[in-house]
C-alpha atoms as a PDB file:
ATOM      1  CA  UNK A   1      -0.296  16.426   3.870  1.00  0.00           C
ATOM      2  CA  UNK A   2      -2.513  15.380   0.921  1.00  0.00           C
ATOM      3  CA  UNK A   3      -1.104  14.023  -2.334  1.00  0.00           C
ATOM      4  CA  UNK A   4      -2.541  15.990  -5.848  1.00  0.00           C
ATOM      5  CA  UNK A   5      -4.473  12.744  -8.228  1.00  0.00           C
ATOM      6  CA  UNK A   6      -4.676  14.158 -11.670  1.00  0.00           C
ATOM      7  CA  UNK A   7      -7.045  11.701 -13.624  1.00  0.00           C
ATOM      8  CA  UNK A   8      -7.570  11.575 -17.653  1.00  0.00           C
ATOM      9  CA  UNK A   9     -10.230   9.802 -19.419  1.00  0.00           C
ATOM     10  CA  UNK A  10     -11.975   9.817 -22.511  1.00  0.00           C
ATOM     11  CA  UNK A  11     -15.086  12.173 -23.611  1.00  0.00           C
ATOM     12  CA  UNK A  12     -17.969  10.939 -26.067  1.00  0.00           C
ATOM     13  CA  UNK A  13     -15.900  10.894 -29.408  1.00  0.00           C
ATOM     14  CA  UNK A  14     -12.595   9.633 -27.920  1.00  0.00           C
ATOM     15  CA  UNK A  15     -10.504  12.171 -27.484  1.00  0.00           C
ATOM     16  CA  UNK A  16      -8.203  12.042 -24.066  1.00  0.00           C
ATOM     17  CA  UNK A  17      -9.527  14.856 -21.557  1.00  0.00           C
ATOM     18  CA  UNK A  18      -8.173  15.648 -17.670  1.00  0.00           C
ATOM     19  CA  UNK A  19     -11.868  14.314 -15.832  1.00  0.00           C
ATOM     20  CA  UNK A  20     -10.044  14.929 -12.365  1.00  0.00           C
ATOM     21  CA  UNK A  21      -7.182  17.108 -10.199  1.00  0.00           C
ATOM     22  CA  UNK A  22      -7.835  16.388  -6.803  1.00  0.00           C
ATOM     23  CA  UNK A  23      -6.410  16.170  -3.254  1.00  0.00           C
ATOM     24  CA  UNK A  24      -5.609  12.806  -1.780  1.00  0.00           C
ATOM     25  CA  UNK A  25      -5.785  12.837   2.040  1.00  0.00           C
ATOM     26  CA  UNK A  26      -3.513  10.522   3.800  1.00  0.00           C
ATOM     27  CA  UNK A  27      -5.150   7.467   5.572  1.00  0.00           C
ATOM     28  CA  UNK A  28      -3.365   7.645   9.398  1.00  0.00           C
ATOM     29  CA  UNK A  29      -3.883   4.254  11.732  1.00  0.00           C
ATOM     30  CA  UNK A  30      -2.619   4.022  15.367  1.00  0.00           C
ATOM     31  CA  UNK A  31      -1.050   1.109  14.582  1.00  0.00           C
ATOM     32  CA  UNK A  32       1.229   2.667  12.181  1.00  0.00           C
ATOM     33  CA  UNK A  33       1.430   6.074  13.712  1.00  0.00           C
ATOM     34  CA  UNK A  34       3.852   8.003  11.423  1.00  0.00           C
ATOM     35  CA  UNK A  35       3.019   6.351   8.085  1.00  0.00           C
ATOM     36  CA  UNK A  36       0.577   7.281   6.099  1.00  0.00           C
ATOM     37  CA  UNK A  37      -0.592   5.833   3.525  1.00  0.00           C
ATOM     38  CA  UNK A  38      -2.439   6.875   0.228  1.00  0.00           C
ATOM     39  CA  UNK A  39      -4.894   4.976  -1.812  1.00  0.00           C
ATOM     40  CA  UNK A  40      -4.334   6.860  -5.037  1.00  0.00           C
ATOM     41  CA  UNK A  41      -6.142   4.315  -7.419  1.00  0.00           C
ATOM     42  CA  UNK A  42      -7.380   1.102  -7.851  1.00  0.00           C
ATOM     43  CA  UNK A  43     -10.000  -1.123  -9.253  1.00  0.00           C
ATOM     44  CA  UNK A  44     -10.860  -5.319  -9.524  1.00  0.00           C
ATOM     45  CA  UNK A  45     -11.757  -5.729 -13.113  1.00  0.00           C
ATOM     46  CA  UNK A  46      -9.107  -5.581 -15.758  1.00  0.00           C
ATOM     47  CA  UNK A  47      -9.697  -2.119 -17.417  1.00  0.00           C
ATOM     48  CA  UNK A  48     -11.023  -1.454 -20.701  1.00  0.00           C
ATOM     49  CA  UNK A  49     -10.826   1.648 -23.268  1.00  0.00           C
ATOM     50  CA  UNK A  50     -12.163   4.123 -23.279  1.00  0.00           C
ATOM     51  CA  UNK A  51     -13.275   5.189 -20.316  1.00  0.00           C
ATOM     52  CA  UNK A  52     -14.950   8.442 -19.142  1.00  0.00           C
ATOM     53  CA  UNK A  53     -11.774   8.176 -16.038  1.00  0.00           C
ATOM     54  CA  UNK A  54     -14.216   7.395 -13.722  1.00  0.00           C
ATOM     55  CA  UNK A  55     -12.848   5.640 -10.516  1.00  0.00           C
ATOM     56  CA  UNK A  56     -13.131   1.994 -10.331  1.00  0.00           C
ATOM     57  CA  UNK A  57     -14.324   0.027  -7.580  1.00  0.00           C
ATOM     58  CA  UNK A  58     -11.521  -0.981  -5.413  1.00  0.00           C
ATOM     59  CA  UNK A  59     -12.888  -1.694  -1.881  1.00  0.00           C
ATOM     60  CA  UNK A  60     -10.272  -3.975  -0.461  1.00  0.00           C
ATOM     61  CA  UNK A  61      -6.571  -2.875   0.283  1.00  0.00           C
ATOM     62  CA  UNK A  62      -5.129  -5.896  -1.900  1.00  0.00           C
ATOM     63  CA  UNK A  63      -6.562  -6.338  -5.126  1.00  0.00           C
ATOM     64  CA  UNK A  64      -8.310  -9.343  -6.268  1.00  0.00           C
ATOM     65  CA  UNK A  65      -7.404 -11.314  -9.473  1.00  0.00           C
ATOM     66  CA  UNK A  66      -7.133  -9.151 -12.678  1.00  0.00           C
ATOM     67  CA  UNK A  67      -7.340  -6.257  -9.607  1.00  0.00           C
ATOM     68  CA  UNK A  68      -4.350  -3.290  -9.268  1.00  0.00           C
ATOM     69  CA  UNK A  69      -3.474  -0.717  -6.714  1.00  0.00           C
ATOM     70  CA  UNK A  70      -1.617   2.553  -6.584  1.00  0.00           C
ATOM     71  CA  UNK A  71      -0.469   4.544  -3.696  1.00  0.00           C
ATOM     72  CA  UNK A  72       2.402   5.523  -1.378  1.00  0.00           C
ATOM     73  CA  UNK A  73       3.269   4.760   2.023  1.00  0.00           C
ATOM     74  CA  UNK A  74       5.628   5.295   4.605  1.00  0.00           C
ATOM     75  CA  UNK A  75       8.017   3.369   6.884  1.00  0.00           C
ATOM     76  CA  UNK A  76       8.344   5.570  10.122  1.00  0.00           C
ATOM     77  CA  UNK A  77      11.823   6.181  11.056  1.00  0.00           C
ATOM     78  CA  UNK A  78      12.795   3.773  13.795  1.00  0.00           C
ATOM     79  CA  UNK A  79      12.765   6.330  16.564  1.00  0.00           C
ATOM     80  CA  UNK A  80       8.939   6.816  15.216  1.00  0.00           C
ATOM     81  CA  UNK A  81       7.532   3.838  15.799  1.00  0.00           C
ATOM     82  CA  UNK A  82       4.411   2.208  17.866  1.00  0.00           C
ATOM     83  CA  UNK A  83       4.103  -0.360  20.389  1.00  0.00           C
ATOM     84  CA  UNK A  84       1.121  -2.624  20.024  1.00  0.00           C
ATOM     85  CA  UNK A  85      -1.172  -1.351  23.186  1.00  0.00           C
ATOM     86  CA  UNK A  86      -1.185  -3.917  25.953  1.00  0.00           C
ATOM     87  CA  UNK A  87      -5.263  -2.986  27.029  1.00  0.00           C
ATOM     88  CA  UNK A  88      -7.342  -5.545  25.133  1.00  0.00           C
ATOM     89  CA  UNK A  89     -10.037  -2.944  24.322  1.00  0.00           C
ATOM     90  CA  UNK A  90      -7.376  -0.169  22.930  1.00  0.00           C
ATOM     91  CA  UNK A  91      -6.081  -3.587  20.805  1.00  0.00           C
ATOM     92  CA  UNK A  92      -9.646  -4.252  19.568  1.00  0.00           C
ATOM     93  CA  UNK A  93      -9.933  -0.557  18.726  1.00  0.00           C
ATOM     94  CA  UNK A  94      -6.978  -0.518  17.247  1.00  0.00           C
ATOM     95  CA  UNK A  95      -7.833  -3.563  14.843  1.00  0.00           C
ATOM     96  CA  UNK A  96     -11.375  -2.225  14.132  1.00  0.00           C
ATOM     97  CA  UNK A  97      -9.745   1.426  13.070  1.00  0.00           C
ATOM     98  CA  UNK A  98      -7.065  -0.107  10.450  1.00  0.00           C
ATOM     99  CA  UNK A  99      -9.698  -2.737   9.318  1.00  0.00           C
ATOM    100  CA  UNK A 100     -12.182   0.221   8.413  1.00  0.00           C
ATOM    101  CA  UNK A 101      -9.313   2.569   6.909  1.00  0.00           C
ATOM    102  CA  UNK A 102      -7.291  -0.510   5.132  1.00  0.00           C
ATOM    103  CA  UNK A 103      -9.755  -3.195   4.337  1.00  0.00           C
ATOM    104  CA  UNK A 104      -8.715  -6.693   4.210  1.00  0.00           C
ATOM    105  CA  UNK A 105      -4.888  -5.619   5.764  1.00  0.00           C
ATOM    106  CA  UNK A 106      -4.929  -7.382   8.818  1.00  0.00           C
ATOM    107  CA  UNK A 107      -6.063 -10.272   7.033  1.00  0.00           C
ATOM    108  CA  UNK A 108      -2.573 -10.811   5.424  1.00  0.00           C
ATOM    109  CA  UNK A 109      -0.793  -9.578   8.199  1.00  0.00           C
ATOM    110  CA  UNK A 110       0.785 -12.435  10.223  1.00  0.00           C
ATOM    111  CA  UNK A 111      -0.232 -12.006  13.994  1.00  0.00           C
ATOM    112  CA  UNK A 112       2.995 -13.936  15.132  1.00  0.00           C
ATOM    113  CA  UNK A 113       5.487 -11.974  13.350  1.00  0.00           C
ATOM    114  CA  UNK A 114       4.592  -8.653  13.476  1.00  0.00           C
ATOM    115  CA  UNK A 115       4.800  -6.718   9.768  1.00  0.00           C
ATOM    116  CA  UNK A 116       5.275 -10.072   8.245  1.00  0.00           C
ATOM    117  CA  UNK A 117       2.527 -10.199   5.558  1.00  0.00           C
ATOM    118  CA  UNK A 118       1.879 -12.705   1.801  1.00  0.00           C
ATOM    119  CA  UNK A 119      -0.287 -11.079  -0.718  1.00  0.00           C
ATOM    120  CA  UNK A 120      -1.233 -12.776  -3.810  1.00  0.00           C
ATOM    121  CA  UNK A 121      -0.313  -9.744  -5.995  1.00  0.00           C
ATOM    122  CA  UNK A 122       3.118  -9.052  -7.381  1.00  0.00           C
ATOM    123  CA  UNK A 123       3.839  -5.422  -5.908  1.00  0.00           C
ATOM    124  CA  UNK A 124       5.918  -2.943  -7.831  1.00  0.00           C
ATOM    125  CA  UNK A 125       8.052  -0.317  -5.557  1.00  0.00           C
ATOM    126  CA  UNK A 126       9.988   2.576  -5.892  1.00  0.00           C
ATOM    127  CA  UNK A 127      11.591   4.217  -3.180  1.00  0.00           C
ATOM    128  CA  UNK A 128      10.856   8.009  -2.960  1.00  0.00           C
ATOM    129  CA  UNK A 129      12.542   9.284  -0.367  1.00  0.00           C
ATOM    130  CA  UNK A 130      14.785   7.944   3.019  1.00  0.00           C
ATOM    131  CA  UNK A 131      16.005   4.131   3.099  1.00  0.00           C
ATOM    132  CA  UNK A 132      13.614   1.040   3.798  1.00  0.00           C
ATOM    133  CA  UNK A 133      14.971  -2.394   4.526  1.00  0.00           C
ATOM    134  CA  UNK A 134      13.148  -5.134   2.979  1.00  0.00           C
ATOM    135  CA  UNK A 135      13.205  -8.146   4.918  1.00  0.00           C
ATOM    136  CA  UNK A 136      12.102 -11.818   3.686  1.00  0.00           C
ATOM    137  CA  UNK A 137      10.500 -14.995   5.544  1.00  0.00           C
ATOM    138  CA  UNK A 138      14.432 -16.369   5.804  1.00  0.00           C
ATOM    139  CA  UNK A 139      15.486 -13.284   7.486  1.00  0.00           C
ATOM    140  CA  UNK A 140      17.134 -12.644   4.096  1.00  0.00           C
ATOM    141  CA  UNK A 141      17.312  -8.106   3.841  1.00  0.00           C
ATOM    142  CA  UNK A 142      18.529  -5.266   1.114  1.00  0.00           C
ATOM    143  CA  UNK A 143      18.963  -1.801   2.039  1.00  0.00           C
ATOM    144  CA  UNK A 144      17.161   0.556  -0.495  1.00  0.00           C
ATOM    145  CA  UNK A 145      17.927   4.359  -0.799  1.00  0.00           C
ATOM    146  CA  UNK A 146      16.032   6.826  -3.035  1.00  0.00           C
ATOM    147  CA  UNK A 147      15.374   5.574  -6.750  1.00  0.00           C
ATOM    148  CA  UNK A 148      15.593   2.146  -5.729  1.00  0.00           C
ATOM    149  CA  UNK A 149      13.018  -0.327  -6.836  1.00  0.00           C
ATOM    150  CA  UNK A 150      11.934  -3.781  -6.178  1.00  0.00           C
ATOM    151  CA  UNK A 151       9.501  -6.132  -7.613  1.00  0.00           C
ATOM    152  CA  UNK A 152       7.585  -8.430  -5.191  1.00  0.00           C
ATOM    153  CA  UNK A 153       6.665 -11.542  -6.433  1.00  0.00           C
ATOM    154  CA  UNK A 154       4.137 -12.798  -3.624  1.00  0.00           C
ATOM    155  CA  UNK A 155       6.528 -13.490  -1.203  1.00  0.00           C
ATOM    156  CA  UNK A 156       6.553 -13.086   2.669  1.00  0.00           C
ATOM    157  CA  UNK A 157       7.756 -10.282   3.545  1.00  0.00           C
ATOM    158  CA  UNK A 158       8.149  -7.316   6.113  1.00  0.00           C
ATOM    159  CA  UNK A 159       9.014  -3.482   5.547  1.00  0.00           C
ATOM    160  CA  UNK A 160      11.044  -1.553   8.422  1.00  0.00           C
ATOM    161  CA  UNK A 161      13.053   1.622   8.407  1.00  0.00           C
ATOM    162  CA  UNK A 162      16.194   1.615  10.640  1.00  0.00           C
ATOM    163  CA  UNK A 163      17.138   5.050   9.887  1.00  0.00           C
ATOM    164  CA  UNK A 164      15.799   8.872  11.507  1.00  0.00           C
ATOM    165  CA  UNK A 165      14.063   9.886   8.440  1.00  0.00           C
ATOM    166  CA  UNK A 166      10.498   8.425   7.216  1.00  0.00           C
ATOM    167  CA  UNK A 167      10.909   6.588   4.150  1.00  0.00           C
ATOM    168  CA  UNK A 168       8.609   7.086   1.204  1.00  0.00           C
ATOM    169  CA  UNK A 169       7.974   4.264  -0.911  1.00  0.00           C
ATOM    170  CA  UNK A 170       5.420   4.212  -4.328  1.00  0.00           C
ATOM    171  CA  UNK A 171       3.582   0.548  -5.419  1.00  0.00           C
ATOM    172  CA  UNK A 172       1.602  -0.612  -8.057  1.00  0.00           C
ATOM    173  CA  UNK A 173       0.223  -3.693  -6.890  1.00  0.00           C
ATOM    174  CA  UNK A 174      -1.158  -6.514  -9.403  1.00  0.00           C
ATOM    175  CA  UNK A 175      -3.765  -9.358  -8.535  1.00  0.00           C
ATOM    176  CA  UNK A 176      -2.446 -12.827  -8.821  1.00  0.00           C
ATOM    177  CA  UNK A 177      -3.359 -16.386  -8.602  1.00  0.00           C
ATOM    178  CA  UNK A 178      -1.080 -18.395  -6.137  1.00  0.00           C
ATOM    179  CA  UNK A 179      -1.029 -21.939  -6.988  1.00  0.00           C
ATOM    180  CA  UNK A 180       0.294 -23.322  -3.690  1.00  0.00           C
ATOM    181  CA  UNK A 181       0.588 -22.414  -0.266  1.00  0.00           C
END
């Protein structure tokens, strides 16, 4: 399923103009069979206007300092999801595949807690569709349902769906300085 990206920019004198309406195909992992995930936007430089709409340059999945993101993703229902393979070249497979398709993911992804992962962005969320629980370092959770939102402030956390029904979440993710560890 692709996801329409309508784009507006500026043309020579100023005025506001649509420079894009495209299809955004879904980015699909093994590890995370059942959620896709779509890099809608993005760029590392704080933007300035105007612009001719042109897409930034965005390679990593977390933005940098003065850096955003926008996309969606989804949380596979519970029934949905995947066991890490046990055959040490499937693994390193695996890891290559969601390295080339998410950039810099694994990086912040903590090996001994699986889904646990710290960016240095604050992350703004909005539930789509289905329910998500967010879970914290402490083991701290909310439920969210459709329309919910949260704003992530760097912390450790982890993403899992305990229902039947993929949940469908939207973020806007902001590059941050963290001054400790």
């Amino acid at each position: 399923m692709t996801r329409r990206r309508v784009v507006t920019g500026h043309d020579e004198s100023g005025r506001a103009v649509f420079v894009g309406d495209d299809a955004v195909s879904p980015i699909e992992v093994m590890l995370q069979t059942g959620s896709p995930m779509y890099r809608l936007w993005g760029g590392d430089e704080t933007p300035s206007f105007p612009d001719d709409g042109s897409a930034p340059s965005a390679p990593a999945f977390f933005p940098s300092v003065d850096g955003f993101r926008f996309g969606i993703f989804t949380v596979a229902a519970a029934s949905d999801t995947v066991s890490m393979p046990t055959d040490p070249k499937d693994v390193e497979t695996a890891f290559a595949e969601m390295e080339a398709a998410l950039p810099g993911m694994l990086g912040h992804m903590d090996p001994d807690d699986p889904g646990m992962h710290t960016t240095d962005t604050i992350d703004f969320e909005v539930v789509l569709a289905g329910e998500v629980v967010l879970e914290l370092d402490d083991g701290a959770t909310r439920t969210l349902a459709a329309g919910d939102t949260v704003v992530q402030n760097g912390t450790r956390h982890r993403w899992r769906n305990e229902g039947s029904e993929p949940a469908v979440l939207a973020f806007f993710m902001v590059g941050a300085r963290r001054t400790r560890t």
